[in-house]
N, C-alpha and C. Protein backbone atom coordinates (compact mmCIF):
# COMPACT_ATOMS: atom_id res chain seq x y z
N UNK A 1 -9.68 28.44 0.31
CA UNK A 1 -10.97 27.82 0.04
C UNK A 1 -10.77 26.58 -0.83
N UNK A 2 -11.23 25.51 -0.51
CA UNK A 2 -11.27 24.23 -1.39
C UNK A 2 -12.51 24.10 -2.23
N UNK A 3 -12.10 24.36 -3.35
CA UNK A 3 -12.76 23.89 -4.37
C UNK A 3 -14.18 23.24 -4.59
N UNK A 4 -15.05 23.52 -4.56
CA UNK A 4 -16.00 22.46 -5.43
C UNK A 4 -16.74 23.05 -6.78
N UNK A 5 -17.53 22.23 -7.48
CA UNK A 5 -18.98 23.03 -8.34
C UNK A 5 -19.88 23.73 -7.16
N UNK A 6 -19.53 23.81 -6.23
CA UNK A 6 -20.44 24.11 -5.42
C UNK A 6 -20.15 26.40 -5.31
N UNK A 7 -18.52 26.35 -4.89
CA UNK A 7 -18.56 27.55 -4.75
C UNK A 7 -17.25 28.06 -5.83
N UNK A 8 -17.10 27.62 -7.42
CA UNK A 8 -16.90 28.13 -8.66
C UNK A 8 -17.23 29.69 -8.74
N UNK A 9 -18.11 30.17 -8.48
CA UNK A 9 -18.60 31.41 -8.91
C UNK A 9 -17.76 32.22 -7.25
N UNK A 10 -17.45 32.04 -6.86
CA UNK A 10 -16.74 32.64 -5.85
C UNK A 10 -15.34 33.38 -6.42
N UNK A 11 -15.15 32.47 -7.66
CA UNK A 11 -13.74 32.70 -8.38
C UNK A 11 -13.82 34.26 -8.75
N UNK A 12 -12.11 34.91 -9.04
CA UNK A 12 -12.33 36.07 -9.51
C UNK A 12 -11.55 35.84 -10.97
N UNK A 13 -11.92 35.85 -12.29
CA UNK A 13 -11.01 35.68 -13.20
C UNK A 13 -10.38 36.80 -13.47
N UNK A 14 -9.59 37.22 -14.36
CA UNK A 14 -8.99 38.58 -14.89
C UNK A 14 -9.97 38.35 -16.49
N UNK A 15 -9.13 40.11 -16.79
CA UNK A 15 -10.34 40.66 -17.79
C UNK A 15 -10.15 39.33 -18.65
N UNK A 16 -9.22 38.70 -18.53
CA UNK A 16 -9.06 37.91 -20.45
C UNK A 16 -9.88 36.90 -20.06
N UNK A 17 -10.80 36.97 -18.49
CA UNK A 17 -11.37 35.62 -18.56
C UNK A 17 -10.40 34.36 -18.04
N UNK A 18 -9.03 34.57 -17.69
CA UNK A 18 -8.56 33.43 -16.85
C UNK A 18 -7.90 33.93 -16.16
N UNK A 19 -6.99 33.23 -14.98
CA UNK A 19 -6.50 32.80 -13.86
C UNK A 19 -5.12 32.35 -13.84
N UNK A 20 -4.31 31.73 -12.88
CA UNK A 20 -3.25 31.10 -12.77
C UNK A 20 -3.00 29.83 -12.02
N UNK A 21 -2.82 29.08 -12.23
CA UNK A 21 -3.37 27.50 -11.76
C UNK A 21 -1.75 26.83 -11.53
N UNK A 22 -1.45 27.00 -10.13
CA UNK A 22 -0.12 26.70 -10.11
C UNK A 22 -0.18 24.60 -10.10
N UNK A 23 -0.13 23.58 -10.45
CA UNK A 23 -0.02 22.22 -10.20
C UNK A 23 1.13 21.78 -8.78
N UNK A 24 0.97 21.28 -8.08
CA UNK A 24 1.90 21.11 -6.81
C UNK A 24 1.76 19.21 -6.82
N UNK A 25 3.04 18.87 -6.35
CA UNK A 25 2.73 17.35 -6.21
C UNK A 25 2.17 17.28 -5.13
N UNK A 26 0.92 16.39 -5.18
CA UNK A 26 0.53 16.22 -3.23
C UNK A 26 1.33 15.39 -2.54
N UNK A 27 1.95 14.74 -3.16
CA UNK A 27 3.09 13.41 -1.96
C UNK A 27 4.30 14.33 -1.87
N UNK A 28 4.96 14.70 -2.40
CA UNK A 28 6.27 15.17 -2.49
C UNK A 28 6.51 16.94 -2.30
N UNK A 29 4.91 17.50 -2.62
CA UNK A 29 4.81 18.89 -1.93
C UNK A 29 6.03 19.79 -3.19
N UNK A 30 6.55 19.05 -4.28
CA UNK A 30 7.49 19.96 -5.46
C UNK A 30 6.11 20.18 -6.24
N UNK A 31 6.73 21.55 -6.74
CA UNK A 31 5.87 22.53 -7.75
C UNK A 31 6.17 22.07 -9.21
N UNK A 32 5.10 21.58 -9.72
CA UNK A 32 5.16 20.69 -11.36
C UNK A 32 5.02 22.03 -12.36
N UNK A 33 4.23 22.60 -11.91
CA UNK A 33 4.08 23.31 -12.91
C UNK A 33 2.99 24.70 -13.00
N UNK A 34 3.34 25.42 -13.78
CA UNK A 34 2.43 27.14 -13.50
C UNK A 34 1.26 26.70 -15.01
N UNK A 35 0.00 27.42 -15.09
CA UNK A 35 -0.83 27.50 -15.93
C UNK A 35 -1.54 28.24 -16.20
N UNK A 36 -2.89 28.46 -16.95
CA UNK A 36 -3.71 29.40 -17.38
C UNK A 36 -5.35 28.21 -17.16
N UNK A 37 -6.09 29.00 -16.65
CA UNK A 37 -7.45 28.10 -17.05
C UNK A 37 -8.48 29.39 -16.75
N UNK A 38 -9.59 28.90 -17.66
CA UNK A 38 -11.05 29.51 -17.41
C UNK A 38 -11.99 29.20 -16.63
N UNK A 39 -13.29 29.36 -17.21
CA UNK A 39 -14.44 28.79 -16.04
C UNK A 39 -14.70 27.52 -16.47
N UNK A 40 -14.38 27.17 -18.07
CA UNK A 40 -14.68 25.78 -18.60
C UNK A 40 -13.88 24.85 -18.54
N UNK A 41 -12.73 25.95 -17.85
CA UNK A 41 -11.30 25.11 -17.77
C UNK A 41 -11.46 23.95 -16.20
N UNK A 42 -11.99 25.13 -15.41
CA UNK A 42 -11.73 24.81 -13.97
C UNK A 42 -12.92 23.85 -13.86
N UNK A 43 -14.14 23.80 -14.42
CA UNK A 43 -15.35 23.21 -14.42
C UNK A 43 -14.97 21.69 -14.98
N UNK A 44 -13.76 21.49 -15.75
CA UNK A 44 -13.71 20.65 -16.42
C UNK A 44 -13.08 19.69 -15.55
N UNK A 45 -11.81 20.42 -14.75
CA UNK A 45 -11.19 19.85 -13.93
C UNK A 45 -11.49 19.18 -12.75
N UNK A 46 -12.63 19.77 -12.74
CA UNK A 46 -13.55 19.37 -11.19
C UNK A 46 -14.69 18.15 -11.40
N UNK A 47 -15.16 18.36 -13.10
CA UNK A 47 -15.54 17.23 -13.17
C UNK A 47 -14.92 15.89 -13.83
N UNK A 48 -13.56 15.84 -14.72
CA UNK A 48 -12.89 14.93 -14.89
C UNK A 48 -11.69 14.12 -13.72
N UNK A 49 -11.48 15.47 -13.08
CA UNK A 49 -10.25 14.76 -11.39
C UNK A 49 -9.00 14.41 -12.25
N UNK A 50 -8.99 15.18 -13.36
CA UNK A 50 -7.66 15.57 -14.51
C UNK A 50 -7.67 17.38 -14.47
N UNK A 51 -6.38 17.52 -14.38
CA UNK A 51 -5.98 18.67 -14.39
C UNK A 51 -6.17 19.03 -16.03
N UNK A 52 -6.76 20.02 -16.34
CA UNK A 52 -7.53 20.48 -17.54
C UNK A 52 -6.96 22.58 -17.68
N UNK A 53 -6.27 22.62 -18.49
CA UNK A 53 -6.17 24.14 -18.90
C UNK A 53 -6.41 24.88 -20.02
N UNK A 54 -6.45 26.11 -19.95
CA UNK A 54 -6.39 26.55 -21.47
C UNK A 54 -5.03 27.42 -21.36
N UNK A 55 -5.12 26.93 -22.96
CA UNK A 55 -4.30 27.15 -24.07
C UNK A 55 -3.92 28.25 -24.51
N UNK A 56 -3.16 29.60 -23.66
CA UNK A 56 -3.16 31.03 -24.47
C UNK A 56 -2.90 31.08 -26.37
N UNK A 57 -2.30 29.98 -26.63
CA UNK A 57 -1.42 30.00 -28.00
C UNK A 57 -2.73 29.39 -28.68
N UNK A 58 -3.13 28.26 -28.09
CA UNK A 58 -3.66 27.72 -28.95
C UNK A 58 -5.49 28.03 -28.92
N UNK A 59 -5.75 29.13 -28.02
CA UNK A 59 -7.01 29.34 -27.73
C UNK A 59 -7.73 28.22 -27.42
N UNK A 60 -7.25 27.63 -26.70
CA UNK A 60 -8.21 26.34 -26.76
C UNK A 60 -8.36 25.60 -25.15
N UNK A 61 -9.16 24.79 -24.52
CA UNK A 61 -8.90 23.68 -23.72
C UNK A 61 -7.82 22.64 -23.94
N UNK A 62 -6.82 22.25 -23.16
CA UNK A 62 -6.00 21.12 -23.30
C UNK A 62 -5.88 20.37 -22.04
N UNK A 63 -6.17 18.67 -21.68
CA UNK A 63 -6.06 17.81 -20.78
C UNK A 63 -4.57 17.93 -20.50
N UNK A 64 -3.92 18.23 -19.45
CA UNK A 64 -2.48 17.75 -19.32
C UNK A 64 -2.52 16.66 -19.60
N UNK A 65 -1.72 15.78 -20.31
CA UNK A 65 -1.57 14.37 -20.74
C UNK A 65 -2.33 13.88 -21.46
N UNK A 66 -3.01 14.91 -22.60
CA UNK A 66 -3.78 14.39 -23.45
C UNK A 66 -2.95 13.65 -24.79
N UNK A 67 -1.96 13.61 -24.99
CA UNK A 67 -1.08 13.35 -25.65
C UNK A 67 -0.01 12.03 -25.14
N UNK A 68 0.92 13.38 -24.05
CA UNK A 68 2.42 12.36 -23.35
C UNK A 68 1.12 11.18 -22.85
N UNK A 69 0.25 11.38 -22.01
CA UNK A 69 0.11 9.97 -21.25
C UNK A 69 0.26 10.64 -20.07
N UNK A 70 1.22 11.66 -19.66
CA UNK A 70 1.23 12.30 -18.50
C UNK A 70 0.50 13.16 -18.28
N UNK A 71 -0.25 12.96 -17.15
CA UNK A 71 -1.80 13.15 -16.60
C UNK A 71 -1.45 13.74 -15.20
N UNK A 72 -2.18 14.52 -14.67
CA UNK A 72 -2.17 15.12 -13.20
C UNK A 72 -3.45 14.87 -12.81
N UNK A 73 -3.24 13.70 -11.90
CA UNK A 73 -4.88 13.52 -11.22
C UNK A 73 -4.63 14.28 -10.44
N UNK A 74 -6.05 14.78 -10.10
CA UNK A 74 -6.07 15.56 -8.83
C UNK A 74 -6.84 14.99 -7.55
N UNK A 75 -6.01 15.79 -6.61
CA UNK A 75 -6.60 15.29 -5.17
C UNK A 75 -7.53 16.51 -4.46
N UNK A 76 -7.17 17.78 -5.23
CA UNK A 76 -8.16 18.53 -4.13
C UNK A 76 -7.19 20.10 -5.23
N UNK A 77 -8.47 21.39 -4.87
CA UNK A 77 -8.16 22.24 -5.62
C UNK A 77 -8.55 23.05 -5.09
N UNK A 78 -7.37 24.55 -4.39
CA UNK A 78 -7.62 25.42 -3.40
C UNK A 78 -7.59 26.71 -4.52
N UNK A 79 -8.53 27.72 -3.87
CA UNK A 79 -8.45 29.05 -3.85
C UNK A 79 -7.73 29.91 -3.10
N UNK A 80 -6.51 31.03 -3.57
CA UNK A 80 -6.25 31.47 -2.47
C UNK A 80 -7.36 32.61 -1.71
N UNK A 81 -6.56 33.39 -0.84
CA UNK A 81 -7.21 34.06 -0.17
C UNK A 81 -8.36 35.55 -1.16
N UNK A 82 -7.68 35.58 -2.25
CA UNK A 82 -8.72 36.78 -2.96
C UNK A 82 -9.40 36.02 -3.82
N UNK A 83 -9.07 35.05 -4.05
CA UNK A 83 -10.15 33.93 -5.20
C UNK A 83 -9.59 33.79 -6.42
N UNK A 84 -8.13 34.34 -6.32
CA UNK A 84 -7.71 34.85 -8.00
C UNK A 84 -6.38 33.87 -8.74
N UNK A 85 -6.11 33.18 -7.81
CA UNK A 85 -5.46 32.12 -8.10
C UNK A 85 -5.68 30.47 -7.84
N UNK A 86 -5.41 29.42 -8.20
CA UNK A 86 -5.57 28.52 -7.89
C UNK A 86 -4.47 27.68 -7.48
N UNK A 87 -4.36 26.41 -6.85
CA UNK A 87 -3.21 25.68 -6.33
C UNK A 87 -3.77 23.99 -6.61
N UNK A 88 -3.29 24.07 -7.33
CA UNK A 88 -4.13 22.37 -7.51
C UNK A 88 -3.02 21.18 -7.13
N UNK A 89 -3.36 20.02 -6.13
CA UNK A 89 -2.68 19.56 -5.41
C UNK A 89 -2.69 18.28 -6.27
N UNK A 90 -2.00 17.08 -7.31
CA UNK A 90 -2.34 16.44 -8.29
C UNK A 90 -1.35 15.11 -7.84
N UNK A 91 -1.40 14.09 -8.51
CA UNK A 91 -0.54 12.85 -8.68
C UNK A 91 0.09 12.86 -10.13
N UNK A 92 1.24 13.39 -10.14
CA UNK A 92 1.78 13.01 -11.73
C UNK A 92 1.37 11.37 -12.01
N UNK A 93 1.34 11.10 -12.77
CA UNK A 93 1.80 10.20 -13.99
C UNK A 93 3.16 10.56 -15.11
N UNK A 94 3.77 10.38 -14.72
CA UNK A 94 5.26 10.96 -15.19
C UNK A 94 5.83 12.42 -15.38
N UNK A 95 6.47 12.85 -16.47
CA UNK A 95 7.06 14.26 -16.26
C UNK A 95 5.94 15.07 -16.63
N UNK A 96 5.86 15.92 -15.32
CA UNK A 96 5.14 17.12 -15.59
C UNK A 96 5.54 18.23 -16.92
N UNK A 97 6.82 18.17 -17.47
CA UNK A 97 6.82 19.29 -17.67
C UNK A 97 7.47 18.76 -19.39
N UNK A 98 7.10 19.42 -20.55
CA UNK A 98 7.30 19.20 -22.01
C UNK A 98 8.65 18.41 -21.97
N UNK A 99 9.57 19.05 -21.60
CA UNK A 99 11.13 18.68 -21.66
C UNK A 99 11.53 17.50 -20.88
N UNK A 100 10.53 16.52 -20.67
CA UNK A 100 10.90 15.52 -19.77
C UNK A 100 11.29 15.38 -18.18
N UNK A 101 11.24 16.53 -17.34
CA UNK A 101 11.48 16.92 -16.27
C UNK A 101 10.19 16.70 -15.15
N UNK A 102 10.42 16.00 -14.42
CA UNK A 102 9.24 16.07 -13.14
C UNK A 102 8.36 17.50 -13.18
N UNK A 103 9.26 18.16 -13.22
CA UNK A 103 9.17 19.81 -13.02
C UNK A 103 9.51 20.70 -14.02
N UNK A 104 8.77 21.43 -14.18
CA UNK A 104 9.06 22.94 -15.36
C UNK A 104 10.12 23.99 -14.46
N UNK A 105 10.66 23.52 -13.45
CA UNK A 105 11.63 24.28 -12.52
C UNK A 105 12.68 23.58 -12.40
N UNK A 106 12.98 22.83 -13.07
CA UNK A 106 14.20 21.63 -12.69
C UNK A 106 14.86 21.66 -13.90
N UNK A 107 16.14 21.72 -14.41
CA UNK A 107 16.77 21.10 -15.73
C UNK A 107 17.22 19.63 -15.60
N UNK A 108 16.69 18.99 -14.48
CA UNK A 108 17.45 17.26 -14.34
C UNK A 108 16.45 16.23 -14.61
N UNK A 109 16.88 15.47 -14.69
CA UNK A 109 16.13 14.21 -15.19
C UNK A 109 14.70 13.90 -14.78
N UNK A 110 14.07 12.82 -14.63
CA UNK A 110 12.77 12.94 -14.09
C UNK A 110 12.77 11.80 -12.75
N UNK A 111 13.01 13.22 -11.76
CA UNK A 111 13.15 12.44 -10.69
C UNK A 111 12.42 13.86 -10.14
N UNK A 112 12.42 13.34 -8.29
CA UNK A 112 11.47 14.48 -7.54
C UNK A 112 12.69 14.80 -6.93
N UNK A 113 12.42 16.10 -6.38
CA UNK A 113 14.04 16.93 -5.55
C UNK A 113 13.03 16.76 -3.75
N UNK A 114 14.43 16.67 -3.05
CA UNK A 114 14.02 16.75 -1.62
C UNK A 114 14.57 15.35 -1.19
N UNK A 115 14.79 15.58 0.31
CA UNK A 115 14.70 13.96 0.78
C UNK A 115 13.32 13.52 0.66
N UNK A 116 12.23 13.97 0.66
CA UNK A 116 11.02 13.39 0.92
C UNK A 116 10.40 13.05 -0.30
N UNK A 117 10.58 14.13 -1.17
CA UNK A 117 10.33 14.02 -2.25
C UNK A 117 11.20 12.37 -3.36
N UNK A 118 12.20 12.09 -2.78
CA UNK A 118 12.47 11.03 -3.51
C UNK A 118 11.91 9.89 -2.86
N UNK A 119 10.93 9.43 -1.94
CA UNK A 119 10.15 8.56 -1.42
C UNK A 119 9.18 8.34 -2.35
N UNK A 120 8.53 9.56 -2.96
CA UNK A 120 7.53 9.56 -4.21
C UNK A 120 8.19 8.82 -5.75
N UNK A 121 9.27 9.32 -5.35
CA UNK A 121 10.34 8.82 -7.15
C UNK A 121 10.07 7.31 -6.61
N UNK A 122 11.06 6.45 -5.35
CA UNK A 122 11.43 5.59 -4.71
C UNK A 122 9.88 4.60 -5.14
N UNK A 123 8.70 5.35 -4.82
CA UNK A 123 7.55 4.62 -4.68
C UNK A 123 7.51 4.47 -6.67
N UNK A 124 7.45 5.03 -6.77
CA UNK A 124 7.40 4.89 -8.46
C UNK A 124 8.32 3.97 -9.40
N UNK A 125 9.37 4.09 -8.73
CA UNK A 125 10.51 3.25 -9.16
C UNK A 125 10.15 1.59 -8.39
N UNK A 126 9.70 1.10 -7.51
CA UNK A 126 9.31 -0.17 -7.21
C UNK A 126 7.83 -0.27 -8.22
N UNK A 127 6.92 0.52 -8.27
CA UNK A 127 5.90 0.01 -9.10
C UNK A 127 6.21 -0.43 -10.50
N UNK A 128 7.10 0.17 -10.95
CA UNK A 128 7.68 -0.33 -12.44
C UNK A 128 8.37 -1.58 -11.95
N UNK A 129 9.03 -1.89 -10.83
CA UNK A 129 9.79 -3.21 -11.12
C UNK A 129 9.23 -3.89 -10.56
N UNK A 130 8.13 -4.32 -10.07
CA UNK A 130 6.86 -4.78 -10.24
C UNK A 130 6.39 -5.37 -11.02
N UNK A 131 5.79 -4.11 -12.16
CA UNK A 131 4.74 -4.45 -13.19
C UNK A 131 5.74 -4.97 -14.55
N UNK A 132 7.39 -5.17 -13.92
CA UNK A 132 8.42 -5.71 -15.19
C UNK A 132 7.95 -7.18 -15.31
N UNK A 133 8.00 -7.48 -13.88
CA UNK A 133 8.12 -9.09 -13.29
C UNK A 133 9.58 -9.84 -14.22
N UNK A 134 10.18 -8.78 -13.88
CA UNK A 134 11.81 -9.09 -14.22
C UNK A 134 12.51 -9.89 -13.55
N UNK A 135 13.16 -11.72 -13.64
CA UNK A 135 13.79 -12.50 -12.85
C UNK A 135 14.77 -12.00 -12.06
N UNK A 136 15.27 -10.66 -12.70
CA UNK A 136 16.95 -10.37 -12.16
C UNK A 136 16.11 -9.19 -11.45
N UNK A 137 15.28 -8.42 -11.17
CA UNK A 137 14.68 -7.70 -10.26
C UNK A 137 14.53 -8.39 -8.88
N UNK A 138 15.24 -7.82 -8.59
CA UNK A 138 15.04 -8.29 -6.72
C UNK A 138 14.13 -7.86 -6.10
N UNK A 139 13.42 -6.29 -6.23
CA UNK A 139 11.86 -6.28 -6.34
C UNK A 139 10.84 -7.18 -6.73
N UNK A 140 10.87 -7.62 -7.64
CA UNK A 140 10.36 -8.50 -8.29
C UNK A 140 9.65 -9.92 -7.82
N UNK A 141 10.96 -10.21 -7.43
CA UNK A 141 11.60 -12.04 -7.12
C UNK A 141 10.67 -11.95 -5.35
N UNK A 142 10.72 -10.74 -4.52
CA UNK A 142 10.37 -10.38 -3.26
C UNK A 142 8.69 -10.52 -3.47
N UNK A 143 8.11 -9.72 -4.46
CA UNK A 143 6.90 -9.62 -4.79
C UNK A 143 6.17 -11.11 -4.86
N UNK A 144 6.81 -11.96 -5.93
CA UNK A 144 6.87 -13.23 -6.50
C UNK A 144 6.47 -14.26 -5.82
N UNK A 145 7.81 -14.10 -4.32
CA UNK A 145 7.49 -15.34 -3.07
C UNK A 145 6.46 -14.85 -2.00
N UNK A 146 5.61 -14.09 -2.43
CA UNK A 146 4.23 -13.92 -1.38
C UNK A 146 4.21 -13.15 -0.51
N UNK A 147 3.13 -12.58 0.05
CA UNK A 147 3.10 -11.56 1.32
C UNK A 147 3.37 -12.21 3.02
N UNK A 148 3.56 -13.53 2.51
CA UNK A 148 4.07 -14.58 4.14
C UNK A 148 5.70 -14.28 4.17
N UNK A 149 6.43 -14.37 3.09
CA UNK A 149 7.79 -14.22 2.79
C UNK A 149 7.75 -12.81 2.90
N UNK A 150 7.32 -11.50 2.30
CA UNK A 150 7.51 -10.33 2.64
C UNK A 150 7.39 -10.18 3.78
N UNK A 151 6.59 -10.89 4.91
CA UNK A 151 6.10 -10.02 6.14
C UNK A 151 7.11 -10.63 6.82
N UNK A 152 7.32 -11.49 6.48
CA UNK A 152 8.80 -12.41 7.21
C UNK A 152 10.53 -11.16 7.21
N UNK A 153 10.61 -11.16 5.94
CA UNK A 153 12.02 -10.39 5.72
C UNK A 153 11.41 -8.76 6.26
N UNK A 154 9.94 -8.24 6.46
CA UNK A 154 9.93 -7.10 7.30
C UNK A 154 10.58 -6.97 8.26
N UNK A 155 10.02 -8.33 9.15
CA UNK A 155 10.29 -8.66 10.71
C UNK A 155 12.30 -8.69 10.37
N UNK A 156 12.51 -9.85 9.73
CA UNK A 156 13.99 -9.68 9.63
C UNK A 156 14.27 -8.18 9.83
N UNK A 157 13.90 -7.29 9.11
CA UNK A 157 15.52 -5.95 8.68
C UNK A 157 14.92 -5.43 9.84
N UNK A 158 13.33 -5.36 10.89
CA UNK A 158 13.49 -4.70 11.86
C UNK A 158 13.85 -5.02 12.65
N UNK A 159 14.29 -6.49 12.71
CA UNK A 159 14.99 -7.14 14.13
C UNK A 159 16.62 -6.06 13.63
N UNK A 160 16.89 -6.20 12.50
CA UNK A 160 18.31 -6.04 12.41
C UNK A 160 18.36 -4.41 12.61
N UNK A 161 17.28 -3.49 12.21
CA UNK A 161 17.12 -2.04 12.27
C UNK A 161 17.27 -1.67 13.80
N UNK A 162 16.84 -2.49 14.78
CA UNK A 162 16.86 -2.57 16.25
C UNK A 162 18.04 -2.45 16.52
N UNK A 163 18.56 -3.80 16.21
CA UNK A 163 19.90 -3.98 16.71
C UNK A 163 20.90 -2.99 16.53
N UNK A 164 20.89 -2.57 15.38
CA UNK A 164 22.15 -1.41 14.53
C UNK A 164 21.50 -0.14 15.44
N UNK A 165 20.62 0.16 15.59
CA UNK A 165 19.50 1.62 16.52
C UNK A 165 20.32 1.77 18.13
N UNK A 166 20.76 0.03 18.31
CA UNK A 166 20.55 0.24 20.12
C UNK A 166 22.26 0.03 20.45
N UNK A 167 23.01 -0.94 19.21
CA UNK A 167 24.47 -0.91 19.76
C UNK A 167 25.23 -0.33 18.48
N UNK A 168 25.15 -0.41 17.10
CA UNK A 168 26.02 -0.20 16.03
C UNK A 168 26.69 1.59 15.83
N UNK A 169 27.30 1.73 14.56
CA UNK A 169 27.51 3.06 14.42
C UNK A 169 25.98 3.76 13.66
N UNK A 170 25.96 4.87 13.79
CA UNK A 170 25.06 5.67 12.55
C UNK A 170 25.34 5.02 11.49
N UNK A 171 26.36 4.84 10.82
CA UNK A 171 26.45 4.27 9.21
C UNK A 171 25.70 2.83 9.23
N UNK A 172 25.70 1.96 10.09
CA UNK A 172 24.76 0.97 10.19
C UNK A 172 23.45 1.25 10.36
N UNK A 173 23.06 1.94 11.61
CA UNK A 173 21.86 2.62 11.56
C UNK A 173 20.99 2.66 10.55
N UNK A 174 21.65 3.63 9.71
CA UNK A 174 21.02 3.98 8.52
C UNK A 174 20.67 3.44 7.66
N UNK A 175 21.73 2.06 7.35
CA UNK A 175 22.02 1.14 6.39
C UNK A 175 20.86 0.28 6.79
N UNK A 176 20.84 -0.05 7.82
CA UNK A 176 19.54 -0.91 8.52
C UNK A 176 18.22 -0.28 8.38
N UNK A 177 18.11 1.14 8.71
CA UNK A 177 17.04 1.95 8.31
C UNK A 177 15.91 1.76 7.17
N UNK A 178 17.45 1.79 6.32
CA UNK A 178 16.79 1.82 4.83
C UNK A 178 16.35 0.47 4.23
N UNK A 179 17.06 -0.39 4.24
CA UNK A 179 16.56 -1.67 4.31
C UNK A 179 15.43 -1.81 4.69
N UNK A 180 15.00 -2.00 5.91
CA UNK A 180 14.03 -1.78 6.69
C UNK A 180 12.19 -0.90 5.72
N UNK A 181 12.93 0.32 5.79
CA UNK A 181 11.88 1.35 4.82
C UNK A 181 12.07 0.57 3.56
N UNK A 182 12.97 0.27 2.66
CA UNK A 182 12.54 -0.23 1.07
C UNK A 182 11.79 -1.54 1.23
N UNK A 183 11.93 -2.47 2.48
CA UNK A 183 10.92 -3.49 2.27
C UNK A 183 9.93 -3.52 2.70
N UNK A 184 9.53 -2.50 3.64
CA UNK A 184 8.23 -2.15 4.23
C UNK A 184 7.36 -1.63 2.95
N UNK A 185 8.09 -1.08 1.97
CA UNK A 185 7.33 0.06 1.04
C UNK A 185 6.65 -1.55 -0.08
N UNK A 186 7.59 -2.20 -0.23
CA UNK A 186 7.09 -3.28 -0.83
C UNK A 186 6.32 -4.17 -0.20
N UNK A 187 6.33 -4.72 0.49
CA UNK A 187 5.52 -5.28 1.30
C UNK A 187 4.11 -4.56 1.34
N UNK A 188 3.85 -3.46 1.43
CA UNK A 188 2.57 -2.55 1.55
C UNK A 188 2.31 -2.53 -0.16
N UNK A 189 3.48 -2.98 -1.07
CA UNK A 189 2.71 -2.68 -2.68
C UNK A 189 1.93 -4.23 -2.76
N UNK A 190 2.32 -5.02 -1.89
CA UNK A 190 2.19 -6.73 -2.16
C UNK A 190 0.59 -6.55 -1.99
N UNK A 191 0.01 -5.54 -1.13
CA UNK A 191 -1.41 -5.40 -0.44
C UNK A 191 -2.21 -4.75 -1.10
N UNK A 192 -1.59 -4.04 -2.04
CA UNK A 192 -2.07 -2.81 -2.69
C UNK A 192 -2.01 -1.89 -1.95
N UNK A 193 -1.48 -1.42 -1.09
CA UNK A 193 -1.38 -0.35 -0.50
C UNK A 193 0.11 0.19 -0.91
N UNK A 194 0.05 1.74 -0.49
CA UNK A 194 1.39 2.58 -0.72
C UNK A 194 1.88 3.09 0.30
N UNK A 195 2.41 3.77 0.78
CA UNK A 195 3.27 4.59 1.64
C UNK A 195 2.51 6.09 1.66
N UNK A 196 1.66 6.40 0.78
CA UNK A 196 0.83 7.71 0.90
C UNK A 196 0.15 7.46 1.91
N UNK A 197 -0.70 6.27 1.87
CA UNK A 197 -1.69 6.06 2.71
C UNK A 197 -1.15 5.73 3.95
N UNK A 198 0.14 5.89 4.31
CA UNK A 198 0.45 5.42 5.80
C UNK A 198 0.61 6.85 6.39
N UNK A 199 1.58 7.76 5.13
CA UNK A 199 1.48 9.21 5.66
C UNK A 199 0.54 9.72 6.08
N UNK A 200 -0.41 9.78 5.21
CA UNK A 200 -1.83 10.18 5.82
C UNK A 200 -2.32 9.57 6.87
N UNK A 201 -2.28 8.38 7.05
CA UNK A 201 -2.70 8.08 8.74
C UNK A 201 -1.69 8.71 9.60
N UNK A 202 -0.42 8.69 9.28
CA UNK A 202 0.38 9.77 10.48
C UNK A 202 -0.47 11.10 10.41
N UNK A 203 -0.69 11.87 9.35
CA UNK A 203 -1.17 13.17 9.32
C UNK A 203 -2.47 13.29 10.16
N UNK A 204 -3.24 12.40 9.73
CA UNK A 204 -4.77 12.04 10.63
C UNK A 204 -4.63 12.35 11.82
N UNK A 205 -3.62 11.04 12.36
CA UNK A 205 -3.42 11.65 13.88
C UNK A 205 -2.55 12.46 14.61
N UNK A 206 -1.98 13.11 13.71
CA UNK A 206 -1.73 14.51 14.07
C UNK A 206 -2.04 15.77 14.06
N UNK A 207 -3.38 15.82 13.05
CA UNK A 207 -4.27 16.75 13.23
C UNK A 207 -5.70 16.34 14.63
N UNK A 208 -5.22 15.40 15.12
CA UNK A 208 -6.17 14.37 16.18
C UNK A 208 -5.89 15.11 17.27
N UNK A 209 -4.38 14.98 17.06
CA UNK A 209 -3.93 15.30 18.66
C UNK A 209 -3.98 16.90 18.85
């Protein structure tokens, strides 16, 4: 069941009055993090579009990222099948988890695990070299000379992504591939657009077909 103020009272809490509120990344589909929330908890969350819990220690309400800066917007907030848990599908704003980690399941740095999942890091890592406007950023310098020059070097790496696809080895392939994908991803930041929003039009029309 997805979430609204609409069907809240559908929820089942336990006696202490809360729940378990697992956080999931929605781009990258890795698990940020496990929680506790109430009815003022979940009410809060639904009306701020910030992941909002309570506090067993501290008896209290706490904003994730009321502090770090790291915030879990949310995109949408499911019930499972008995009403007794929650799954909240969110956008970090940096490490989910106290210890600096994407994840409260990870001991490594703050990066996302998965091949897919590092498309989300990948997308995060061009928005910072971006918003550096660093000379020696080659992100940057790409951003800099306009969306006529980006759409230009698109066309380049896919003429060259072709070529390596139809005669080269796999190790070119790939090499061309990626090229290809890291300037497409920029090119779509030049617009304001991201790479979420292209997934989701794949997803669209594949729930179409």
């Amino acid at each position: 069941m997805m979430l609204s103020p609409d069907n809240v009272d559908e929820l089942h809490f336990g006696d202490d009055g809360l729940l378990p509120v697992i956080a999931q990344d929605v781009d990258s589909g890795e698990v940020l993090m496990v929680a506790w929330a109430n009815r003022e908890a979940v009410d809060a969350s639904l009306v701020r579009g910030k992941a909002v819990f309570w506090s067993r220690s501290r008896q209290q309400l706490w904003e994730k990222g009321e502090t770090s800066g790291h915030t879990l917007s949310i995109s949408s907030i499911h019930a499972d099948c008995d009403r007794d848990t929650l799954l909240m599908l969110v956008k970090p704003n940096g490490a989910a988890c106290h210890t600096g980690t994407m994840t409260c399941f990870s001991d490594g740095p703050l990066t996302r695990s998965g091949a897919y999942g590092f498309l989300a890091t990948l997308d995060d890592v061009i928005d910072q070299r971006i918003r550096s406007s660093d000379p020696k950023s080659y992100t940057a310098r790409l951003i800099a000379e306009g969306p006529k020059r980006l759409a230009q070097k698109v066309g380049e790496e896919g003429v060259e992504a072709a070529l390596a696809l139809s005669s080269s080895s796999n190790d070119d392939a790939r090499n061309e591939a990626a090229d290809l994908l890291f300037h497409l991803i920029v090119a779509l930041k030049a617009r304001g657009m991201t790479l979420t929003e292209v997934i989701d039009e794949l997803d669209r029309r594949h729930r179409k077909s």
